[in-house]
C-alpha atoms as a PDB file:
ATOM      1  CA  UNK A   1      -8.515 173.058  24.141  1.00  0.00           C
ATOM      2  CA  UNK A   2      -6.698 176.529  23.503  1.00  0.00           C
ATOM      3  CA  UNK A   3     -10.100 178.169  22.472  1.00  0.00           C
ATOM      4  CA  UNK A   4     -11.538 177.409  25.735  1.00  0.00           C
ATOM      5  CA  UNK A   5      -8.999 179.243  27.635  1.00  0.00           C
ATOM      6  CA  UNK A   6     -10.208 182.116  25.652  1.00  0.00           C
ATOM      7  CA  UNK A   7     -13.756 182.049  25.987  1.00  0.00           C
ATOM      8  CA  UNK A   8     -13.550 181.297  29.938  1.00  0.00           C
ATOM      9  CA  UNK A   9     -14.507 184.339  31.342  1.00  0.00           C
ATOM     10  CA  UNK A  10     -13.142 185.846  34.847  1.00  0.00           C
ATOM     11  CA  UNK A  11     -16.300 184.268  36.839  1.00  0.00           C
ATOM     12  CA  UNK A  12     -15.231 180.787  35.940  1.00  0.00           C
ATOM     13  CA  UNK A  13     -11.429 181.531  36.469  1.00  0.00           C
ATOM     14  CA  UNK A  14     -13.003 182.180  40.409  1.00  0.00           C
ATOM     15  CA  UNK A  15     -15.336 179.406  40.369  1.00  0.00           C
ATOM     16  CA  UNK A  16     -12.431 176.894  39.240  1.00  0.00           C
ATOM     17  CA  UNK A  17     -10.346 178.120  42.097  1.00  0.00           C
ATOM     18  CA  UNK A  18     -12.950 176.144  44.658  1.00  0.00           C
ATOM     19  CA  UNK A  19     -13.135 173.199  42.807  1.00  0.00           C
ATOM     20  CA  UNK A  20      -9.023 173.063  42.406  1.00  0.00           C
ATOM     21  CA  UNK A  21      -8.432 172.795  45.727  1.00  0.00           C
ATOM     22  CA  UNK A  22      -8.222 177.218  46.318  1.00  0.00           C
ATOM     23  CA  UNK A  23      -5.575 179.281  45.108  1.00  0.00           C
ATOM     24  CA  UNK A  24      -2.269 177.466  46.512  1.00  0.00           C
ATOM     25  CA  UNK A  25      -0.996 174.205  46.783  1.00  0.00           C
ATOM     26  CA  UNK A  26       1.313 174.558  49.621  1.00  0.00           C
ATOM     27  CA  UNK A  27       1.872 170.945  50.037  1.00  0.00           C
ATOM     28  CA  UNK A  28      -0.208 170.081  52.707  1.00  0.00           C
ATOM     29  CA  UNK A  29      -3.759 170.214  53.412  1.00  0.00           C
ATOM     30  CA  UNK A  30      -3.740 172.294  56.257  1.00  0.00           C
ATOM     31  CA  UNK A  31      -1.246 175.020  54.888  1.00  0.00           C
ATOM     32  CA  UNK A  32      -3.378 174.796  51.580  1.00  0.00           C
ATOM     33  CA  UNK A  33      -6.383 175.626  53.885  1.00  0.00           C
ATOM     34  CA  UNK A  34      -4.754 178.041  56.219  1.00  0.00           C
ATOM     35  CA  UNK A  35      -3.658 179.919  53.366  1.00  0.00           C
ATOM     36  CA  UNK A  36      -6.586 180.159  50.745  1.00  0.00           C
ATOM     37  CA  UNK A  37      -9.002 181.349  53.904  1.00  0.00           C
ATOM     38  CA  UNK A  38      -6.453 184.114  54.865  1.00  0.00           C
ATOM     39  CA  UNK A  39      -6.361 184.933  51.394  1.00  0.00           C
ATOM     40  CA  UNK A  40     -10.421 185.315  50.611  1.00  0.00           C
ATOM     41  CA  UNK A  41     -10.703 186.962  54.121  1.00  0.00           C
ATOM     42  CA  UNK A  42      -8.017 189.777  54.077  1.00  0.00           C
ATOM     43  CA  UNK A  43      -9.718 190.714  50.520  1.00  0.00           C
ATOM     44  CA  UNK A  44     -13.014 191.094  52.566  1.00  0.00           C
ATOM     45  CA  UNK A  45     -11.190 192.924  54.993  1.00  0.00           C
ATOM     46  CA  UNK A  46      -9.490 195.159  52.988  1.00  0.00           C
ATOM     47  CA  UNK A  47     -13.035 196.166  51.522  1.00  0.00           C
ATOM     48  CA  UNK A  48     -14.792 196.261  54.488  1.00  0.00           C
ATOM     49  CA  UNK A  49     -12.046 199.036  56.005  1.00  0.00           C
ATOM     50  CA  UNK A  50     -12.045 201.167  52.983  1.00  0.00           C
ATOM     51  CA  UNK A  51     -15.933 201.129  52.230  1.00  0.00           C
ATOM     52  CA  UNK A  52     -16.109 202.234  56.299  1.00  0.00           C
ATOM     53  CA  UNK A  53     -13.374 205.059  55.893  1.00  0.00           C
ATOM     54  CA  UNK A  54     -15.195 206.213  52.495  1.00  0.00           C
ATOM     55  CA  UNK A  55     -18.547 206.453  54.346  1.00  0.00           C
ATOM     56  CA  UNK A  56     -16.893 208.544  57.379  1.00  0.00           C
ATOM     57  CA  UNK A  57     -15.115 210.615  54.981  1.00  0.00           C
ATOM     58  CA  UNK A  58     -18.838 211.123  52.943  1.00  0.00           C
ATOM     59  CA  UNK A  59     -20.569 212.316  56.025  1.00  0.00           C
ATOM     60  CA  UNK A  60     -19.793 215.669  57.267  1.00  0.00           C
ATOM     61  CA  UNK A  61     -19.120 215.099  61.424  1.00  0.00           C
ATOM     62  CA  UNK A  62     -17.646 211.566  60.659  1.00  0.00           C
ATOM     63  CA  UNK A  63     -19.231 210.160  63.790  1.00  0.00           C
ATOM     64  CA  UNK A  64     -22.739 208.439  62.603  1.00  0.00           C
ATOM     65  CA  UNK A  65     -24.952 206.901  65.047  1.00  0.00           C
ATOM     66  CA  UNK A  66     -25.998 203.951  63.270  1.00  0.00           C
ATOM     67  CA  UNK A  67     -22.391 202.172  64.012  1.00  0.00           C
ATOM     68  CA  UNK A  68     -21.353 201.463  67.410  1.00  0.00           C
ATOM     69  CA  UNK A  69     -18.620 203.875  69.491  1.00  0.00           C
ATOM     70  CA  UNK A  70     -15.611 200.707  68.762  1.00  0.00           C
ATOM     71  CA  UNK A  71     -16.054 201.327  65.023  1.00  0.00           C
ATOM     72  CA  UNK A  72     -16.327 205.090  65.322  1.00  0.00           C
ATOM     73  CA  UNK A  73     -12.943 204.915  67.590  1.00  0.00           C
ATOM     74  CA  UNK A  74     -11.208 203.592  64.482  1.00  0.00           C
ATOM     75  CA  UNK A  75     -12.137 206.499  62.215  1.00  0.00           C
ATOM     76  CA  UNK A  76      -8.587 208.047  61.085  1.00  0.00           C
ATOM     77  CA  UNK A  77      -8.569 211.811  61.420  1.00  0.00           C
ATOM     78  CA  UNK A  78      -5.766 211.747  59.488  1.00  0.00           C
ATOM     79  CA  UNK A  79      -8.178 211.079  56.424  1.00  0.00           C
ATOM     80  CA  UNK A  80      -9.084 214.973  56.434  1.00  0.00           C
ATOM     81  CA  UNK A  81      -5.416 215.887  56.961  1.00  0.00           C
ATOM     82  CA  UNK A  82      -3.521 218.348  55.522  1.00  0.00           C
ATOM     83  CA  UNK A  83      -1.685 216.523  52.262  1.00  0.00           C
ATOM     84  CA  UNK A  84      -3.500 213.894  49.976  1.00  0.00           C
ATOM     85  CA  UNK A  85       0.165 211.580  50.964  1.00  0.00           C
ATOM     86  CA  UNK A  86      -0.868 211.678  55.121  1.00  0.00           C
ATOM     87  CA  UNK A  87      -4.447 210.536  53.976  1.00  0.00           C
ATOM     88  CA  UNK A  88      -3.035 208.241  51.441  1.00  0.00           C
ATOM     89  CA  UNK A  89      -0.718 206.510  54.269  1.00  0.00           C
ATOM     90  CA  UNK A  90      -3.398 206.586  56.760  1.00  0.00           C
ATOM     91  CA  UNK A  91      -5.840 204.784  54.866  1.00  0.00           C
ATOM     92  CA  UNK A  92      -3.001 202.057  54.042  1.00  0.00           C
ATOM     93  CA  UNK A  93      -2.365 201.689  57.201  1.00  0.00           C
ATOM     94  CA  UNK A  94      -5.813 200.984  58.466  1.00  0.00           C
ATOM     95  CA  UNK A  95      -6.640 198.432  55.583  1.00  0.00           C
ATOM     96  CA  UNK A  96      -3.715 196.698  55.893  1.00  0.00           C
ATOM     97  CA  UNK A  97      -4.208 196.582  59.190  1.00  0.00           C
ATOM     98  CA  UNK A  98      -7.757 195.157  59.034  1.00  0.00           C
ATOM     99  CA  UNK A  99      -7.566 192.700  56.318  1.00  0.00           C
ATOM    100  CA  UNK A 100      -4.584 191.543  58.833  1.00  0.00           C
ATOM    101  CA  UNK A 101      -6.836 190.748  61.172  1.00  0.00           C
ATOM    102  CA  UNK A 102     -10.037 189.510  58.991  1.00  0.00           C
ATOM    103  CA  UNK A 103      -7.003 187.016  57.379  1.00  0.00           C
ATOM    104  CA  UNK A 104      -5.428 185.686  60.927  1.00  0.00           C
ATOM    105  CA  UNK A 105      -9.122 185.089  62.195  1.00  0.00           C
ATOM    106  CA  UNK A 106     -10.083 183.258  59.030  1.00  0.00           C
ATOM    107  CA  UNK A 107      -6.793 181.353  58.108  1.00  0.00           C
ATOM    108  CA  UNK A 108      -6.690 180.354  62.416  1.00  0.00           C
ATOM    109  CA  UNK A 109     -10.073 178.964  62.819  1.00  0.00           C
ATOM    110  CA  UNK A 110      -9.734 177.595  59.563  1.00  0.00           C
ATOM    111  CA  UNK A 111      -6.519 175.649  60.563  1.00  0.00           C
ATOM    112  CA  UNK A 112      -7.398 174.797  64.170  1.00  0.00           C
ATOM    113  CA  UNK A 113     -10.802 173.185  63.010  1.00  0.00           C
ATOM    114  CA  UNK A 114      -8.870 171.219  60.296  1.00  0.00           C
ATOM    115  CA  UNK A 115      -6.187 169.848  62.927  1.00  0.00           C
ATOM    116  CA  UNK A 116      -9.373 169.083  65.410  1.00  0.00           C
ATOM    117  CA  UNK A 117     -11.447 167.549  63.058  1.00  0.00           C
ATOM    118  CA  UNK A 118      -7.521 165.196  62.208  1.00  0.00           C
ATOM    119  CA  UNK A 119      -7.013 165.026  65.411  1.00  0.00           C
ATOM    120  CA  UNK A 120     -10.388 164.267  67.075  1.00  0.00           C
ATOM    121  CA  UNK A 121     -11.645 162.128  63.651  1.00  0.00           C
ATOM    122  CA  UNK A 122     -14.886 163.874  63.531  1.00  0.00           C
ATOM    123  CA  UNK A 123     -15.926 167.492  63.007  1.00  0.00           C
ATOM    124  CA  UNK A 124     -18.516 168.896  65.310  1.00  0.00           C
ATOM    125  CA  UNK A 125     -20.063 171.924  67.785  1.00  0.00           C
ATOM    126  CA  UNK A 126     -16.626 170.995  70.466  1.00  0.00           C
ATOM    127  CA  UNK A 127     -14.103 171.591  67.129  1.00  0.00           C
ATOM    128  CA  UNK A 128     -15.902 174.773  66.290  1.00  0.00           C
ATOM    129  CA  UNK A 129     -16.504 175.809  69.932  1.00  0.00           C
ATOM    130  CA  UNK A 130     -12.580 175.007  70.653  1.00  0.00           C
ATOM    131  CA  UNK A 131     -11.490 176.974  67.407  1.00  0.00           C
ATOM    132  CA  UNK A 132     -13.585 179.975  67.916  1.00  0.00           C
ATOM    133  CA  UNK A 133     -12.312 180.281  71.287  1.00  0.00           C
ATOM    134  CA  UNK A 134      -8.649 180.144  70.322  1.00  0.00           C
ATOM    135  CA  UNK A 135      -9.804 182.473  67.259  1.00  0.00           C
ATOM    136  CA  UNK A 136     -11.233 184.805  69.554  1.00  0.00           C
ATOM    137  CA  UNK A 137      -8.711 185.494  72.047  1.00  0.00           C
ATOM    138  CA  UNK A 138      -6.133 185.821  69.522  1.00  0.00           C
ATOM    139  CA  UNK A 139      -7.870 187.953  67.356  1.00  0.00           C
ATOM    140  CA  UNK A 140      -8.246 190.606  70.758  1.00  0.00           C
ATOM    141  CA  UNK A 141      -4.574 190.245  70.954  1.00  0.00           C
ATOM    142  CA  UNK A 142      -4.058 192.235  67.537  1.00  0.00           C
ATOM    143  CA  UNK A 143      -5.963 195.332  69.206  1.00  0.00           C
ATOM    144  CA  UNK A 144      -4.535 198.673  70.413  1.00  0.00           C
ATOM    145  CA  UNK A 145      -5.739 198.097  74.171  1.00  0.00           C
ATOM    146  CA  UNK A 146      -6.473 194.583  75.024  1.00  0.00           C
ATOM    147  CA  UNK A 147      -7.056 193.444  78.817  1.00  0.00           C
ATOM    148  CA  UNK A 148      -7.561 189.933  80.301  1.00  0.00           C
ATOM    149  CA  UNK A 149     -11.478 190.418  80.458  1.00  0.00           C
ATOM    150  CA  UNK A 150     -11.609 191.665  76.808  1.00  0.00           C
ATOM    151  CA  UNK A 151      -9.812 188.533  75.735  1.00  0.00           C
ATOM    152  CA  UNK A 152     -11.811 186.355  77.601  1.00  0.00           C
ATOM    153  CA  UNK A 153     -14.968 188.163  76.043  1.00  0.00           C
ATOM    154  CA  UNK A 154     -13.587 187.784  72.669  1.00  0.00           C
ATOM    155  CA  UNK A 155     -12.917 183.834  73.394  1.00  0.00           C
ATOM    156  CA  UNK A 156     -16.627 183.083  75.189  1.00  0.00           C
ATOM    157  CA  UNK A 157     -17.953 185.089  71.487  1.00  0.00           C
ATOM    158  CA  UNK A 158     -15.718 183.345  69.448  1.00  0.00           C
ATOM    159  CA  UNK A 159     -16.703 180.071  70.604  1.00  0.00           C
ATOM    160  CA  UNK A 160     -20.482 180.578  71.276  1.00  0.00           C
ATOM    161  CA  UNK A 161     -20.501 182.413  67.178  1.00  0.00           C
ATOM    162  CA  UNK A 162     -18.761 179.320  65.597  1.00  0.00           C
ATOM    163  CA  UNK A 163     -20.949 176.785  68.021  1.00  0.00           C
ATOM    164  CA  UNK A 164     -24.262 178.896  66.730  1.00  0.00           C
ATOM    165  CA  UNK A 165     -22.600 178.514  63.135  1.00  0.00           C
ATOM    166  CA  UNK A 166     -21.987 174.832  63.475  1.00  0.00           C
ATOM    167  CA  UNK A 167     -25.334 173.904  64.953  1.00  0.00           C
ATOM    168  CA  UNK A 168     -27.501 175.728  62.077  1.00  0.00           C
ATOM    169  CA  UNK A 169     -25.490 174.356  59.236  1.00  0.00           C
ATOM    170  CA  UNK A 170     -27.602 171.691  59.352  1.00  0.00           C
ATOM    171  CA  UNK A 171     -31.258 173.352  59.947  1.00  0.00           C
ATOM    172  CA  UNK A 172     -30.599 175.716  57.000  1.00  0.00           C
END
């Protein structure tokens, strides 16, 4: 039994994680839940943010076309500052900041469409429309300049993104 804990190699550490029940065991299902998606999203997150500051910080103006004005309005000029410590902390900042957000929209619809699906007895398009919605709104919350109609956008996207999701589960 001791040799295979030797010869398991990192990939089936991860894989054993799913089948385990995730990473914590928090004592309820829904903190369990909650939990292991904030977890596996912030880590996204986190990558996501640097990879995008490491491609701004590759290309000489910063400012590419091919991504949209709200992702170029997050570029950090303090990335070409003047000490490697006011990039260091700026770059912190902004991934900590992003896998914050990538982990409270994962661990939140992850949560709400667990208590639904309790709640209701059945998991379908109204649980994921419901949660998105929520997941939506309060995910617009966490940004710099958030007004009424951009929370209601983020809400109608949530909900018609997770509805979408939830309906082609089954086709694919």
């Amino acid at each position: 039994m001791g040799h295979n804990l030797e010869t398991r190699s990192l990939m089936d550490e991860i894989r054993s994680f799913d089948r385990n029940g995730g990473f914590f065991d928090l004592g309820h299902p829904l903190l369990n839940r909650m939990a292991d998606s904030f977890i596996k999203a912030a880590g996204i997150g986190a990558v996501q943010a640097v990879s995008r500051e490491a491609y701004f910080t590759v290309t000489e103006d910063g400012n590419s076309t091919s991504f949209p004005a709200t992702q170029r309005k997050h570029h950090l000029s303090e990335l070409k500052g003047e000490t490697n410590k006011k990039s260091v902390e700026a770059l912190v900042k902004s991934t900590g900041k992003e896998s914050l957000q990538w982990g409270l929209a994962a661990g939140m619809y992850s949560g709400v469409t667990y208590g639904l699906k309790e709640a209701r007895g059945v998991h379908d398009w109204k649980n994921s429309a419901m949660a998105g919605a929520i997941t939506g709104a309060a995910l617009s919350l966490t940004f710099d300049d958030s007004s009424h109609e951009q929370i209601v956008h983020a809400a109608i996207t949530g909900a018609a993104i997770s509805t979408a999701a939830n309906l082609l589960t089954g086709i694919f």
